[in-house]
C-alpha atoms as a PDB file:
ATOM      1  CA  UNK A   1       0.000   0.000   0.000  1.00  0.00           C
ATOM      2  CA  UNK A   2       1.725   3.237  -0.967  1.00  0.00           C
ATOM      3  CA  UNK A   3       1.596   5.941   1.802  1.00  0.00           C
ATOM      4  CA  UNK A   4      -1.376   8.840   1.928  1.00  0.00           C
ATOM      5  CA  UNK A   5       1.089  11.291   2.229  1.00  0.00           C
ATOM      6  CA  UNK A   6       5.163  11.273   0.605  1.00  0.00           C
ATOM      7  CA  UNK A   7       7.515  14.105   0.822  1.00  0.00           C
ATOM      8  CA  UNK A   8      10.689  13.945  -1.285  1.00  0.00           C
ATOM      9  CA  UNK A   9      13.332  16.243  -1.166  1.00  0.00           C
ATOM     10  CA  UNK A  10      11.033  19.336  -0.172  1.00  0.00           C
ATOM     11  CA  UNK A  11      13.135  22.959  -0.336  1.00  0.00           C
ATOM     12  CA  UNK A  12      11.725  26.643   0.562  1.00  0.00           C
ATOM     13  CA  UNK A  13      13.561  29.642   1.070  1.00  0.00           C
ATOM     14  CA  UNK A  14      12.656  33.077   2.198  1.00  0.00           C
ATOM     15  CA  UNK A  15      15.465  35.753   0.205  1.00  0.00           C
ATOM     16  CA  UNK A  16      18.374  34.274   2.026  1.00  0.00           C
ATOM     17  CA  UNK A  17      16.780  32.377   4.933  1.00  0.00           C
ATOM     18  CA  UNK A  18      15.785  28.852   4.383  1.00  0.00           C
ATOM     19  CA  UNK A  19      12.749  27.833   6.229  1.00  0.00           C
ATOM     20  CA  UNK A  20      12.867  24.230   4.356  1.00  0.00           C
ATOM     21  CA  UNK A  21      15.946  22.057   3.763  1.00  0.00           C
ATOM     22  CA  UNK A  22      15.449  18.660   1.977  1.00  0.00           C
ATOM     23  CA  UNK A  23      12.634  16.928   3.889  1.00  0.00           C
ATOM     24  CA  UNK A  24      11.702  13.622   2.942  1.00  0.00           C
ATOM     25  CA  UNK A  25       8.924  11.779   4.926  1.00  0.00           C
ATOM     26  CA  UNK A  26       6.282   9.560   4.508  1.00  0.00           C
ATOM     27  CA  UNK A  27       2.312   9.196   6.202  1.00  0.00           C
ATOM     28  CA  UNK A  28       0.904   5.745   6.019  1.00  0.00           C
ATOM     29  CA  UNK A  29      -3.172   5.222   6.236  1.00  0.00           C
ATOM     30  CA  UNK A  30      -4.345   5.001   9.702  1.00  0.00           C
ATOM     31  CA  UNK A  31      -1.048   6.560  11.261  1.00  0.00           C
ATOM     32  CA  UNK A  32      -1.327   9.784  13.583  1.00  0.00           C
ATOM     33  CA  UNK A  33       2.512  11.277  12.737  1.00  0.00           C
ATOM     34  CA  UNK A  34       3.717  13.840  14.757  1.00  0.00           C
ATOM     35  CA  UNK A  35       5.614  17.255  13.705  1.00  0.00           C
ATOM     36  CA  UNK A  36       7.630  18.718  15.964  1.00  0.00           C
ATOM     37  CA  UNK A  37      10.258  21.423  16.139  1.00  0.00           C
ATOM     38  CA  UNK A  38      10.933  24.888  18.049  1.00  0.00           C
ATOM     39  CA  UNK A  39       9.602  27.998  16.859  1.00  0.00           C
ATOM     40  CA  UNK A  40      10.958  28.905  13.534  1.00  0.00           C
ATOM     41  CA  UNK A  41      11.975  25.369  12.879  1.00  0.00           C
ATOM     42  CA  UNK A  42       9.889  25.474   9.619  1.00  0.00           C
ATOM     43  CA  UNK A  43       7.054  23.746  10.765  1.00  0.00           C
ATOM     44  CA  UNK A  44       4.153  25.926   9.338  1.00  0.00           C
ATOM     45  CA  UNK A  45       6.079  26.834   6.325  1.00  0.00           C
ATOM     46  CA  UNK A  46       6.047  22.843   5.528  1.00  0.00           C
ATOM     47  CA  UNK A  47       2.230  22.716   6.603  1.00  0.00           C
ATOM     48  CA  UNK A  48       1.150  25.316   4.037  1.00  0.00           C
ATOM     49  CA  UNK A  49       3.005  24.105   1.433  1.00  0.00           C
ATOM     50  CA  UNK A  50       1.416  20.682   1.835  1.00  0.00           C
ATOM     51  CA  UNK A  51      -1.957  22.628   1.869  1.00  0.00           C
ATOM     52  CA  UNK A  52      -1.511  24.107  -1.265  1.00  0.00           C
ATOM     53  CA  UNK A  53      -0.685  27.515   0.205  1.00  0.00           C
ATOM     54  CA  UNK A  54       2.958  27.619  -0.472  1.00  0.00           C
ATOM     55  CA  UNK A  55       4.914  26.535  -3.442  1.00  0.00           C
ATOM     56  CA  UNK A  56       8.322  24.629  -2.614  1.00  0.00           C
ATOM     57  CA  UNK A  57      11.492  25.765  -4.894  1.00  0.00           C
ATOM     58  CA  UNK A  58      12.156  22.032  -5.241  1.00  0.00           C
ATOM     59  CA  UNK A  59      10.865  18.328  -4.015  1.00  0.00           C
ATOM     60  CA  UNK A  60       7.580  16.929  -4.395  1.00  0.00           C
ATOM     61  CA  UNK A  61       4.447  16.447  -2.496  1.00  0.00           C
ATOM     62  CA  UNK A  62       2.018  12.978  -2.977  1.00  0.00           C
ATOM     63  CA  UNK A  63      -1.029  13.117  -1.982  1.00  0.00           C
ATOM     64  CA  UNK A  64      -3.034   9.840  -1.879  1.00  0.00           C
ATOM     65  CA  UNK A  65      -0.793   8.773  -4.833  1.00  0.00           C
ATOM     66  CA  UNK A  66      -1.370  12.308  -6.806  1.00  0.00           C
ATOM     67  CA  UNK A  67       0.888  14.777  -7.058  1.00  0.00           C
ATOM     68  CA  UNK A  68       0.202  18.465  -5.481  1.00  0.00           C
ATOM     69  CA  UNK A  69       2.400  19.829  -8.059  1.00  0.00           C
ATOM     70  CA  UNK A  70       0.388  18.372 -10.708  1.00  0.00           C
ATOM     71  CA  UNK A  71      -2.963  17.654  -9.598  1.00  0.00           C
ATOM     72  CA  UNK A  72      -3.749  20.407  -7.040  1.00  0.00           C
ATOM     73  CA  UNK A  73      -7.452  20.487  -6.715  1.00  0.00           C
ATOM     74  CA  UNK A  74      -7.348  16.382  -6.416  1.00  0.00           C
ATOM     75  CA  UNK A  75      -5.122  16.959  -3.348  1.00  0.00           C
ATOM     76  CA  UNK A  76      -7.069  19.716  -2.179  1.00  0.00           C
ATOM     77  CA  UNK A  77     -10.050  17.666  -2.148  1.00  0.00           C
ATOM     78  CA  UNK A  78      -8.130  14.267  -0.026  1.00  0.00           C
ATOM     79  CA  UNK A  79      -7.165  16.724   2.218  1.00  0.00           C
ATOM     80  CA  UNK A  80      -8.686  18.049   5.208  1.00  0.00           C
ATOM     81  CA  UNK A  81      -6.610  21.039   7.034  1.00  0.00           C
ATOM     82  CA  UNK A  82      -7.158  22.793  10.408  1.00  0.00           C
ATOM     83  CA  UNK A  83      -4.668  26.106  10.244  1.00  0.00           C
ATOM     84  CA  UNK A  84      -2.695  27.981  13.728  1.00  0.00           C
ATOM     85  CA  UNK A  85      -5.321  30.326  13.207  1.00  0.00           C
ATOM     86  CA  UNK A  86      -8.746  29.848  12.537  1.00  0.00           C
ATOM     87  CA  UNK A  87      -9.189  33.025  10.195  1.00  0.00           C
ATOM     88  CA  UNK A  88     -13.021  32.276   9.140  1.00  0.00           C
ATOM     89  CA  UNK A  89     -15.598  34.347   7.208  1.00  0.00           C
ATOM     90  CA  UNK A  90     -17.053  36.525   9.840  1.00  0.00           C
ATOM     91  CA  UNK A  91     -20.317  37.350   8.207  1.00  0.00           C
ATOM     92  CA  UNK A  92     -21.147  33.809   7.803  1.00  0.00           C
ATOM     93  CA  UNK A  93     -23.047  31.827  10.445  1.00  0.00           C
ATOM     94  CA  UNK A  94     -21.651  29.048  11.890  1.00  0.00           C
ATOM     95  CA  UNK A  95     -24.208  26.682   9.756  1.00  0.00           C
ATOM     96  CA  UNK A  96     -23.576  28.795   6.277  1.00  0.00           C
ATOM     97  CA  UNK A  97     -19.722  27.956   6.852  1.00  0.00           C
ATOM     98  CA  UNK A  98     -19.971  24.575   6.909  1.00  0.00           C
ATOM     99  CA  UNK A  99     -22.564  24.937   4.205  1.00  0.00           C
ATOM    100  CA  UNK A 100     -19.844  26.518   2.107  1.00  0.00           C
ATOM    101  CA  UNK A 101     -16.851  24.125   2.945  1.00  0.00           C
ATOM    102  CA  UNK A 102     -19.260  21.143   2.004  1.00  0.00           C
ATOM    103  CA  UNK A 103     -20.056  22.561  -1.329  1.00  0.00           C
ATOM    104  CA  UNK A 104     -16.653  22.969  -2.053  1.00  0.00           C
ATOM    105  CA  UNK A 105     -15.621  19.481  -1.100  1.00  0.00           C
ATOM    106  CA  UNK A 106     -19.293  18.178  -3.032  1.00  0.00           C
ATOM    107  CA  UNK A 107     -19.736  16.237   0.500  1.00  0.00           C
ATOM    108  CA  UNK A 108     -23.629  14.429  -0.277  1.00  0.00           C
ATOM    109  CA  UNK A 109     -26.491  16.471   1.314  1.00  0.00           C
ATOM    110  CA  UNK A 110     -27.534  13.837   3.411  1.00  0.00           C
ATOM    111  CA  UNK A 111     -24.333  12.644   4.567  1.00  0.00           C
ATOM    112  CA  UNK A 112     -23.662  16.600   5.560  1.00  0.00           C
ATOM    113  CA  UNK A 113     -26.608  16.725   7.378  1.00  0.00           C
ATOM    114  CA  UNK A 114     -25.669  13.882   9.487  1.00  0.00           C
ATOM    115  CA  UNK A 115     -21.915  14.999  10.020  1.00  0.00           C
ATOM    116  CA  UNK A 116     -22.251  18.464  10.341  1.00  0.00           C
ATOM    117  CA  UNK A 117     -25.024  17.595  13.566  1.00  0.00           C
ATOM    118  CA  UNK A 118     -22.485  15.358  15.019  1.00  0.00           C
ATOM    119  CA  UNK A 119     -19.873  17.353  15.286  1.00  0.00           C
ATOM    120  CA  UNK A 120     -21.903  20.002  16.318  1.00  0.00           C
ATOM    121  CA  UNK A 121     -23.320  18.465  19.082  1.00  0.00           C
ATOM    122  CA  UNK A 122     -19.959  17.357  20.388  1.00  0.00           C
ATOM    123  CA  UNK A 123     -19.027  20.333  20.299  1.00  0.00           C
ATOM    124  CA  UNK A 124     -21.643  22.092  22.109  1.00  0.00           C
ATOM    125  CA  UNK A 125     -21.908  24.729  19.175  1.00  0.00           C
ATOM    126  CA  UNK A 126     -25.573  23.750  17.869  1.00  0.00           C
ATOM    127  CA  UNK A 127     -26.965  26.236  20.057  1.00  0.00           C
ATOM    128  CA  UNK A 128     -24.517  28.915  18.108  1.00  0.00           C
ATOM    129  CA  UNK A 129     -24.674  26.769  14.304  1.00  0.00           C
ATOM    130  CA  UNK A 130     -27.039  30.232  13.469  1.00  0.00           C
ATOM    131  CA  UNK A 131     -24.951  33.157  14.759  1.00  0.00           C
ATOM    132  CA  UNK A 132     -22.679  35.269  13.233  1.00  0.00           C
ATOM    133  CA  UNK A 133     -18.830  34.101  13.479  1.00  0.00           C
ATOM    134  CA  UNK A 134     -17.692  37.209  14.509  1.00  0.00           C
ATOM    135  CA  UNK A 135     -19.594  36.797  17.409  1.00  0.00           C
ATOM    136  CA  UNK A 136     -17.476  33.421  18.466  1.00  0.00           C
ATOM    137  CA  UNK A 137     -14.549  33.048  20.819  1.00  0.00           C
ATOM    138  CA  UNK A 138     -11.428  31.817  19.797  1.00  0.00           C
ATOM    139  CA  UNK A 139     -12.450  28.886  21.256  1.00  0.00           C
ATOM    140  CA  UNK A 140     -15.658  28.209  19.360  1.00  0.00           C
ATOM    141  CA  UNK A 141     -13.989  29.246  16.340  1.00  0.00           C
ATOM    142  CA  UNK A 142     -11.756  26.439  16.531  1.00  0.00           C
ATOM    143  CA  UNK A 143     -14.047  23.377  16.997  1.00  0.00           C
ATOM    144  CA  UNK A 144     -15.960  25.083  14.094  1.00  0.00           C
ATOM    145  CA  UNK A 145     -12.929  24.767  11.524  1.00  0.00           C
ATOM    146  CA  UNK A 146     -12.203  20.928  13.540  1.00  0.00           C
ATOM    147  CA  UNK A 147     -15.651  20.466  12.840  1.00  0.00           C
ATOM    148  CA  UNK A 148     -15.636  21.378   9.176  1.00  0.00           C
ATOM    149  CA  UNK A 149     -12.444  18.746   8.855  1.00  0.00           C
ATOM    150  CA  UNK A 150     -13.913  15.764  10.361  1.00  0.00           C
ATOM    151  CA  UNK A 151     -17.057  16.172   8.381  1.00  0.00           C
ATOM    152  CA  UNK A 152     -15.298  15.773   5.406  1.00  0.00           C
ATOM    153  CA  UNK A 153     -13.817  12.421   6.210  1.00  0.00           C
ATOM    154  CA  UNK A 154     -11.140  12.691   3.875  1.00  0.00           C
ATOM    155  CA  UNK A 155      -7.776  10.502   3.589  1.00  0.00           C
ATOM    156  CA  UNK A 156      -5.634  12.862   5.170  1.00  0.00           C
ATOM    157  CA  UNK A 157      -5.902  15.224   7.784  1.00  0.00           C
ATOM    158  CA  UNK A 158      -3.106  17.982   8.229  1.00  0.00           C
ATOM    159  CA  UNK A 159      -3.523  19.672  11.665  1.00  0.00           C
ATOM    160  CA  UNK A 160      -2.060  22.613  13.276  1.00  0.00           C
ATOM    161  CA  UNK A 161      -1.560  23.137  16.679  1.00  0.00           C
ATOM    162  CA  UNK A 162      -5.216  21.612  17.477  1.00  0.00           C
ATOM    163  CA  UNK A 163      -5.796  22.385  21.118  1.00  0.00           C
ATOM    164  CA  UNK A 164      -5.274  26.454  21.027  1.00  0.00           C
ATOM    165  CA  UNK A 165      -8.057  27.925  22.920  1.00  0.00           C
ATOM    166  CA  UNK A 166     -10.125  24.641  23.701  1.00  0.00           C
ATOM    167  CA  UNK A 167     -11.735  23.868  27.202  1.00  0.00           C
ATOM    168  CA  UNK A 168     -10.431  20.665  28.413  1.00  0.00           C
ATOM    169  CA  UNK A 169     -13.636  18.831  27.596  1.00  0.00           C
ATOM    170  CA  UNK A 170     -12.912  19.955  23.826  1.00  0.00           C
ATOM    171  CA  UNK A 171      -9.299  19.335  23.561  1.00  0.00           C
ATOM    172  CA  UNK A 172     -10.414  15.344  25.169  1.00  0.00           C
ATOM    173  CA  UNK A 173     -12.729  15.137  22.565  1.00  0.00           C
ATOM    174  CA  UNK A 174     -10.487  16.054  19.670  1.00  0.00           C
ATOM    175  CA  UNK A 175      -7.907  13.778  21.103  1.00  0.00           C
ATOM    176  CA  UNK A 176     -10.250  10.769  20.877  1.00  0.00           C
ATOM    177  CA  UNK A 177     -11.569  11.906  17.393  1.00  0.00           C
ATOM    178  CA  UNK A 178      -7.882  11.710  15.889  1.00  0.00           C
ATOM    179  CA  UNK A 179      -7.482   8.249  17.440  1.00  0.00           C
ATOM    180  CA  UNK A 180     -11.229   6.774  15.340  1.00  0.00           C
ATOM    181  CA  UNK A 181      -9.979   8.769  12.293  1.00  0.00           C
ATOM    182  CA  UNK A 182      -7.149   7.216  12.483  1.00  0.00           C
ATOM    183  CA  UNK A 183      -8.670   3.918  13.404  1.00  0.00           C
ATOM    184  CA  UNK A 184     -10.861   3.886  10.018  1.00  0.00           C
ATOM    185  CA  UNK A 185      -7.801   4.452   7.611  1.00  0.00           C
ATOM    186  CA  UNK A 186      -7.435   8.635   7.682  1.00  0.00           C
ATOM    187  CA  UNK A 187      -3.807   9.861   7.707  1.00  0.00           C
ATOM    188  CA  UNK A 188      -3.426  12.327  10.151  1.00  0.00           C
ATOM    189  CA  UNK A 189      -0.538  14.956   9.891  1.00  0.00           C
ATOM    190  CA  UNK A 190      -0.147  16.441  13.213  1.00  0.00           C
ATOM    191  CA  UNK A 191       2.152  19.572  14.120  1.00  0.00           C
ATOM    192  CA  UNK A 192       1.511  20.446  17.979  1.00  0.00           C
ATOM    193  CA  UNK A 193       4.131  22.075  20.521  1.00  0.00           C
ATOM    194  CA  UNK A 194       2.438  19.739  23.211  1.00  0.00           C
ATOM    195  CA  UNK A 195       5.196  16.734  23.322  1.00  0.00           C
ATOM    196  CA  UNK A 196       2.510  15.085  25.785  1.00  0.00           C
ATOM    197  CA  UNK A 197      -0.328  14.934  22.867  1.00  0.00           C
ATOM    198  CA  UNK A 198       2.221  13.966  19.888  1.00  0.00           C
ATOM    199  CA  UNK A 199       3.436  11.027  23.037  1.00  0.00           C
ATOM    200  CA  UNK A 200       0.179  10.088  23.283  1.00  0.00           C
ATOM    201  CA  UNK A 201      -0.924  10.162  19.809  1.00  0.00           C
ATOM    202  CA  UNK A 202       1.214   9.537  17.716  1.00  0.00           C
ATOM    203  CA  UNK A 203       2.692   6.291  15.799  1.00  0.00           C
ATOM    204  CA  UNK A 204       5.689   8.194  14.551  1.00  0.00           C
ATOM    205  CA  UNK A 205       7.516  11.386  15.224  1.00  0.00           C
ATOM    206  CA  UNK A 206       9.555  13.794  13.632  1.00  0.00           C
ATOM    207  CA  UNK A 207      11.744  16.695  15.163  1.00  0.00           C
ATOM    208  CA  UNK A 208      12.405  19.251  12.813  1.00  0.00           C
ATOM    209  CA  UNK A 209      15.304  22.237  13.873  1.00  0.00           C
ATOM    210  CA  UNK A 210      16.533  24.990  11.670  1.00  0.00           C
ATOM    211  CA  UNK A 211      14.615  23.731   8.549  1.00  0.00           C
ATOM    212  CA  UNK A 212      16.263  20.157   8.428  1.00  0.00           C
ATOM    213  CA  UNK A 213      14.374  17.103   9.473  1.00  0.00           C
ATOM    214  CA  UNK A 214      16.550  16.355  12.386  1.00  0.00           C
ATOM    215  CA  UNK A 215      15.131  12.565  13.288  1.00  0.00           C
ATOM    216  CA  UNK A 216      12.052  10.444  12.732  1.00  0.00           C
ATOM    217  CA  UNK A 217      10.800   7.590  14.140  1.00  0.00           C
ATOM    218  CA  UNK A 218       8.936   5.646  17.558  1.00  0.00           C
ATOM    219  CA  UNK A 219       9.480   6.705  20.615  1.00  0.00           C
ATOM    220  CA  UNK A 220      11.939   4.072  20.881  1.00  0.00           C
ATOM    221  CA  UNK A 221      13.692   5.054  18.208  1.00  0.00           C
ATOM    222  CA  UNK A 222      13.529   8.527  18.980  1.00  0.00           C
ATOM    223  CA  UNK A 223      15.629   8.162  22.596  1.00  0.00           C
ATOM    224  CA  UNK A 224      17.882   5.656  20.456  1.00  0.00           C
ATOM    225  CA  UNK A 225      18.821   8.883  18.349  1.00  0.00           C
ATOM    226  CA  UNK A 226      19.090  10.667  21.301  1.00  0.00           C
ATOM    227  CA  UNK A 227      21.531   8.125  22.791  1.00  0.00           C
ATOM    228  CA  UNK A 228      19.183   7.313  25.498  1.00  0.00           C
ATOM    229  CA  UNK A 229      18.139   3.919  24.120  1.00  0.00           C
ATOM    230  CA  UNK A 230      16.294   1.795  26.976  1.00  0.00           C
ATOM    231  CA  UNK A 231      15.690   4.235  29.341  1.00  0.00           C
ATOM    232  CA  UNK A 232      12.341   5.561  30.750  1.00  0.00           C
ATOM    233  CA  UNK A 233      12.785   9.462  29.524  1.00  0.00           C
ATOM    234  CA  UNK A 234       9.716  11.230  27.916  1.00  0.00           C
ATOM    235  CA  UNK A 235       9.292  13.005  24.514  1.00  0.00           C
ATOM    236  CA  UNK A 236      10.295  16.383  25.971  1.00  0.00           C
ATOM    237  CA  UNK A 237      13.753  15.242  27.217  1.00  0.00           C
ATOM    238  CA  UNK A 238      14.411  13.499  23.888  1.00  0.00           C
ATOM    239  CA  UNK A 239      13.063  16.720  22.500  1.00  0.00           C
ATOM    240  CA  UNK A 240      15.221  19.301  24.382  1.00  0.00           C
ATOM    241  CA  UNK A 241      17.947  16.885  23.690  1.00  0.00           C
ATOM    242  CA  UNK A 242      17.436  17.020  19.892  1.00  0.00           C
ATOM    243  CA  UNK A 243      17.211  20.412  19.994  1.00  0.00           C
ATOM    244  CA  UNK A 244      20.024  21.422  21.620  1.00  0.00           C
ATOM    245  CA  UNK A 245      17.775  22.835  24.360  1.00  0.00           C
ATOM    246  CA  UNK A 246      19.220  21.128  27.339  1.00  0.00           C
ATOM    247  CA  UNK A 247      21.033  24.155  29.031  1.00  0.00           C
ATOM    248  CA  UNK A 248      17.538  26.144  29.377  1.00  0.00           C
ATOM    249  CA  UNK A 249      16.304  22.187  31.021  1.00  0.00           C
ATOM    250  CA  UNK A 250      19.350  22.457  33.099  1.00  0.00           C
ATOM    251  CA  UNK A 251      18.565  26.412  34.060  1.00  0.00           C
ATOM    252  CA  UNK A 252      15.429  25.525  34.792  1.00  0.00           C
ATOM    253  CA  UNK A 253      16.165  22.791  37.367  1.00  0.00           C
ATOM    254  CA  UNK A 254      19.278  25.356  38.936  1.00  0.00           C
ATOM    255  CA  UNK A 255      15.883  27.693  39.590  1.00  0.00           C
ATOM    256  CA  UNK A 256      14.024  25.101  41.049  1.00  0.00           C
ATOM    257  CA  UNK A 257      16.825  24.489  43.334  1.00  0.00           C
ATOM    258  CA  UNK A 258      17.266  27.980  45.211  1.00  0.00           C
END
């Protein structure tokens, strides 16, 4: 089975800055992958070119076995993607929104119906499905964009930091929506900077520092990289490790001790 998602070789550059340096990696069906890095690492810049909102200088992007280069709107459509930010149409309600992402993905009428009041009610929003967007928090404007993914049900998700501004009874629920996506074959693309979701999610995990793909792999693998092989560390330690943030760990733990 070829993978949902294949990067090969991807390279972006900003003037003289390059945000992207040869990544190659690979998404299977059913696999929650994690994407990690500090800030600046070129984690967003690789997220919006695998939306479609960037265009690489070099390397290629598959998409369910098309080619974003290529085939654009095909990959579009496998693709569901939840942004940072959930910049929305303000003058839309809540139900018109959806409305308008189904049409563009031609999701069935009935099968809308039924998806869109699911999520809804998970979400506690079908109280607010017929109120203006502009009149949503931050909060509420984020499990309306989740919502509008996992309606769509396509073979790949590619999420963005998922849990900004949810309640704890939100973020739980998201959580345990990745794992059935997952579960029933979606590929799930996951960029987070909380190292105890992408532990608890995820299959796989990459690291990403200064636009280079730094390692990849289990968690087992990961503190094998790290030289810690065998021992009972957590993702951030392997993480601070990787990154070459260990002094501000140690700093940290010369505070805690005056």
């Amino acid at each position: 089975m070829n993978p949902v998602l294949q990067i090969q070789n991807l390279c972006k550059s900003f003037a003289d800055f390059t945000a992207v340096n040869n990544i190659s990696l690979e998404v299977e069906a059913g696999e929650i992958f994690g994407f990690l890095g500090p800030n600046g690492a070129g984690k967003t810049t690789t997220i919006k070119i695998l939306a479609g909102l960037l265009q690489p200088e070099s390397g290629t992007v598959m998409i369910n076995g098309k080619s974003l280069a290529e085939q654009p709107l095909a990959c579009k459509q496998d693709t569901g993607y939840v942004p940072d930010r959930p910049w929305l149409f303000e003058k839309l309600t809540g139900s018109e929104y959806l409305k308008f992402i189904a049409s563009l993905y031609r999701l069935p009428e009935e099968r809308f119906k039924a998806a869109s009041a699911q999520y809804l009610e998970l979400f506690d929003l079908s109280k607010w499905q017929d109120h203006l967007i502009e009149s949503y928090s931050h909060g509420m404007r984020q499990k309306l964009i989740m919502t509008s993914a996992f309606m769509l049900d396509q073979p790949l998700l590619i999420i963005d930091e998922p849990m900004v501004g949810l309640d704890p009874k939100s973020a739980r629920i998201v959580k345990e929506l990745f794992k059935q996506k997952a579960a029933a074959g979606t590929a799930i693309f996951l960029s987070t900077h909380s190292l105890e979701i992408a532990e608890e999610l995820c299959r796989r995990i990459a690291i990403i520092t200064n636009g280079t793909l730094r390692v990849i792999g289990t968690m087992e693998e990961l503190r094998s990289q790290a030289g810690k092989s065998g021992q009972a560390i957590d993702l951030e330690d392997i993480f601070l490790e990787l990154t070459g943030a260990w002094e501000m760990r140690q700093v940290i733990e010369a505070l805690k001790s005056k």
